[in-house]
N, C-alpha and C. Protein backbone atom coordinates (compact mmCIF):
# COMPACT_ATOMS: atom_id res chain seq x y z
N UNK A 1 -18.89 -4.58 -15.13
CA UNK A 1 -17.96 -4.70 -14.02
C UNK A 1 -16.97 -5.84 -14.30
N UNK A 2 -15.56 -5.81 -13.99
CA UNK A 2 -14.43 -6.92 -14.32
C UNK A 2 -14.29 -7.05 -13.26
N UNK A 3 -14.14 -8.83 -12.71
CA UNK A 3 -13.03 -9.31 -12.20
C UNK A 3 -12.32 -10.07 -11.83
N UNK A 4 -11.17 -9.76 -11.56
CA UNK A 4 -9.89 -9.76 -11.27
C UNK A 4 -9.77 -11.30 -10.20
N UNK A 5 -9.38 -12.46 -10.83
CA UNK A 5 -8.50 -13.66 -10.33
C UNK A 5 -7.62 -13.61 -10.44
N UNK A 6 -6.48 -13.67 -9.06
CA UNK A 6 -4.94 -13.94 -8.59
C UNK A 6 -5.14 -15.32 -8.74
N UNK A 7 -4.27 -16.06 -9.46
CA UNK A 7 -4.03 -17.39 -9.23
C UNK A 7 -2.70 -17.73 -8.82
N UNK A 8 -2.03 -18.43 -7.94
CA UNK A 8 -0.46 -18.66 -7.49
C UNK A 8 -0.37 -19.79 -7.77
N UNK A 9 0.68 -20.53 -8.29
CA UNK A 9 1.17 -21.97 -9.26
C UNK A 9 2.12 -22.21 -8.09
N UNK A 10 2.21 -23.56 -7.66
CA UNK A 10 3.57 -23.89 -7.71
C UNK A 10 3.30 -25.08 -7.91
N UNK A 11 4.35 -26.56 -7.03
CA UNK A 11 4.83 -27.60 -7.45
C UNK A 11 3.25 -28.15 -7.28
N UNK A 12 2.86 -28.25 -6.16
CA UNK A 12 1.71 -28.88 -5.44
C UNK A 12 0.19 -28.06 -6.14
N UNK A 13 0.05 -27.00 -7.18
CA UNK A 13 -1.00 -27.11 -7.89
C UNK A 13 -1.21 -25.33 -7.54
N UNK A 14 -2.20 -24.88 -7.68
CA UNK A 14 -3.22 -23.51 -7.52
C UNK A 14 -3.90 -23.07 -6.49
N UNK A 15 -3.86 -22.12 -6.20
CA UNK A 15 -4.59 -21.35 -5.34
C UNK A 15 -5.04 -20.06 -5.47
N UNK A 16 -6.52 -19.68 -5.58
CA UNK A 16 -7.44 -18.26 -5.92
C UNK A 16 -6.09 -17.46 -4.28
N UNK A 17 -5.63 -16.52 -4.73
CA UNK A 17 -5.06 -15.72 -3.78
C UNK A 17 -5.50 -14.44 -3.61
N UNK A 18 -6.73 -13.79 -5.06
CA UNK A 18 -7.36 -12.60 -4.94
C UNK A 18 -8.56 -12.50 -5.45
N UNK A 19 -9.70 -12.09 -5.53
CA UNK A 19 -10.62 -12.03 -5.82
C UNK A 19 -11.27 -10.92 -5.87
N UNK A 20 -10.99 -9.65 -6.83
CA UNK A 20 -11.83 -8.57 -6.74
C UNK A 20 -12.03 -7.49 -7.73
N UNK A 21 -12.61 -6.42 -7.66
CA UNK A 21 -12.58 -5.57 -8.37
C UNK A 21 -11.76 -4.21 -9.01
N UNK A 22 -10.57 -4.10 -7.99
CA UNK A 22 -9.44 -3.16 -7.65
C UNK A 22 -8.60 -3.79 -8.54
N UNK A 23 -8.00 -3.34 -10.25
CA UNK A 23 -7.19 -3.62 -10.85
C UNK A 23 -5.76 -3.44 -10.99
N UNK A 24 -6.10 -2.10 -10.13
CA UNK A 24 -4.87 -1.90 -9.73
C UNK A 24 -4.05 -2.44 -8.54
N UNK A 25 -4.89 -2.97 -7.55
CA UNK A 25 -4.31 -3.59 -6.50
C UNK A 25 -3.88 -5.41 -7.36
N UNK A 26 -4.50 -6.04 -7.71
CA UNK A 26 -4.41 -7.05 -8.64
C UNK A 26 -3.20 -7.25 -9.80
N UNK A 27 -2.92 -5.95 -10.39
CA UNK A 27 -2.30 -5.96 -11.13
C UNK A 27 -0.75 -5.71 -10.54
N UNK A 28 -0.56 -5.46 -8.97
CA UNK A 28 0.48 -4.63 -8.60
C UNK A 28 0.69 -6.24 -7.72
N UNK A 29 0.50 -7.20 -7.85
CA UNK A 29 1.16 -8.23 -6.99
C UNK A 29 2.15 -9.03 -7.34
N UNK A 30 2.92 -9.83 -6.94
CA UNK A 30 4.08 -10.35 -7.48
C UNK A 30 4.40 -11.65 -6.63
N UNK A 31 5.26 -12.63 -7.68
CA UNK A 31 4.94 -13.66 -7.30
C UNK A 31 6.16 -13.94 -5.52
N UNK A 32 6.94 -13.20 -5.34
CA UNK A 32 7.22 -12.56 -4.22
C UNK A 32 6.32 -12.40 -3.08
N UNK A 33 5.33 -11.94 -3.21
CA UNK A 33 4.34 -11.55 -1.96
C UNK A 33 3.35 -12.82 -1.74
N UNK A 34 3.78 -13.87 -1.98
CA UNK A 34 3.29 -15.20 -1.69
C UNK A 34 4.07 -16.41 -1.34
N UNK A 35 3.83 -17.32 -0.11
CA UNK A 35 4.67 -18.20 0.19
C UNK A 35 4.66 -19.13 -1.47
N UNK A 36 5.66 -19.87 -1.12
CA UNK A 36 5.78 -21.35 -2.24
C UNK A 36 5.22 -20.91 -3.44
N UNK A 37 4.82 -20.08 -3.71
CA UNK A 37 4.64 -19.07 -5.22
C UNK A 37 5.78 -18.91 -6.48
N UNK A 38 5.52 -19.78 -7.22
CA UNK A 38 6.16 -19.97 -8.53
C UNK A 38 5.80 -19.51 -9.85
N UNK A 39 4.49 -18.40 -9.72
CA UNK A 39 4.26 -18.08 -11.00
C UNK A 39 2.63 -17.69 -10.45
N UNK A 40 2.40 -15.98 -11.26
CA UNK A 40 0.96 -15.91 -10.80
C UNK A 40 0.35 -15.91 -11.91
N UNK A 41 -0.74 -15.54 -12.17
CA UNK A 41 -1.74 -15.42 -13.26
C UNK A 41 -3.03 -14.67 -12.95
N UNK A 42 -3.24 -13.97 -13.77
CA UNK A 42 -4.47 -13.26 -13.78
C UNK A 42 -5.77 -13.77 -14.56
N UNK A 43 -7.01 -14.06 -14.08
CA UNK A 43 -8.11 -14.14 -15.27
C UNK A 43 -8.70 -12.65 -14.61
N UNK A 44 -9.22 -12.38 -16.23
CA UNK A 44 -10.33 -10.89 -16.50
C UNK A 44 -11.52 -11.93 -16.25
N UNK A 45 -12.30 -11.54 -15.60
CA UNK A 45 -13.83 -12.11 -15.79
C UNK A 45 -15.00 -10.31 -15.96
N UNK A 46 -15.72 -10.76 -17.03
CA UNK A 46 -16.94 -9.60 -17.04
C UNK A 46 -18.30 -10.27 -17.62
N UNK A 47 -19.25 -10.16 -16.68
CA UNK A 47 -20.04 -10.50 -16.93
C UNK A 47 -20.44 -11.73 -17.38
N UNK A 48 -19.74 -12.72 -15.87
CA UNK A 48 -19.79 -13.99 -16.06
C UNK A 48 -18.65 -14.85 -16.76
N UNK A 49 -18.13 -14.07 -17.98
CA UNK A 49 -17.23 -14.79 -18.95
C UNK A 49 -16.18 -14.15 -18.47
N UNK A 50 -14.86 -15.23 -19.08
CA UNK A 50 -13.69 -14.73 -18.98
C UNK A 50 -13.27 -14.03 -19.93
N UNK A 51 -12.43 -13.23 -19.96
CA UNK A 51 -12.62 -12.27 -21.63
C UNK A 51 -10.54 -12.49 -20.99
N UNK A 52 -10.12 -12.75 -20.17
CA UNK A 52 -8.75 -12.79 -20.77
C UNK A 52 -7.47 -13.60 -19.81
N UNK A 53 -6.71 -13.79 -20.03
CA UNK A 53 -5.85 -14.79 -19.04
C UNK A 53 -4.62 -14.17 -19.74
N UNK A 54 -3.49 -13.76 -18.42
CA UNK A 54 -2.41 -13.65 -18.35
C UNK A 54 -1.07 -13.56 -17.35
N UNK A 55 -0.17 -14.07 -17.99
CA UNK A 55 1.05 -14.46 -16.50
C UNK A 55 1.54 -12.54 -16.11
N UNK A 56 1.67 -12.58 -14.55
CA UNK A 56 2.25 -11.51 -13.63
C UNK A 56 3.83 -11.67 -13.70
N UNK A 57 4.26 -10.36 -14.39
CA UNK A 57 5.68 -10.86 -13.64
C UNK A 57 6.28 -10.17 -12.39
């Protein structure tokens, strides 16, 4: 099973904004659909480990 961390960046630091198993809902967000949101990021987690990290555009 993978999943899916929304992370939102801005000036003042990070915030978990998603947490789940729906990749497609995860993968379809934008840094738009968040206040003070300057940049999102995804971690893959499976089975405890992270297997991947990448920026949303």
């Amino acid at each position: 099973m993978k999943l899916y961390v929304i992370l939102s960046f801005n000036e003042d630091g990070m915030e978990n904004v998603f947490v789940g198993e729906d990749e497609e809902k995860a993968l379809s967000f934008k840094p738009s659909d968040f206040e003070d949101c300057d940049a999102l990021f995804v971690e893959v987690w499976e089975d405890g480990e992270k297997i991947d990290d990448y920026r949303l555009e």
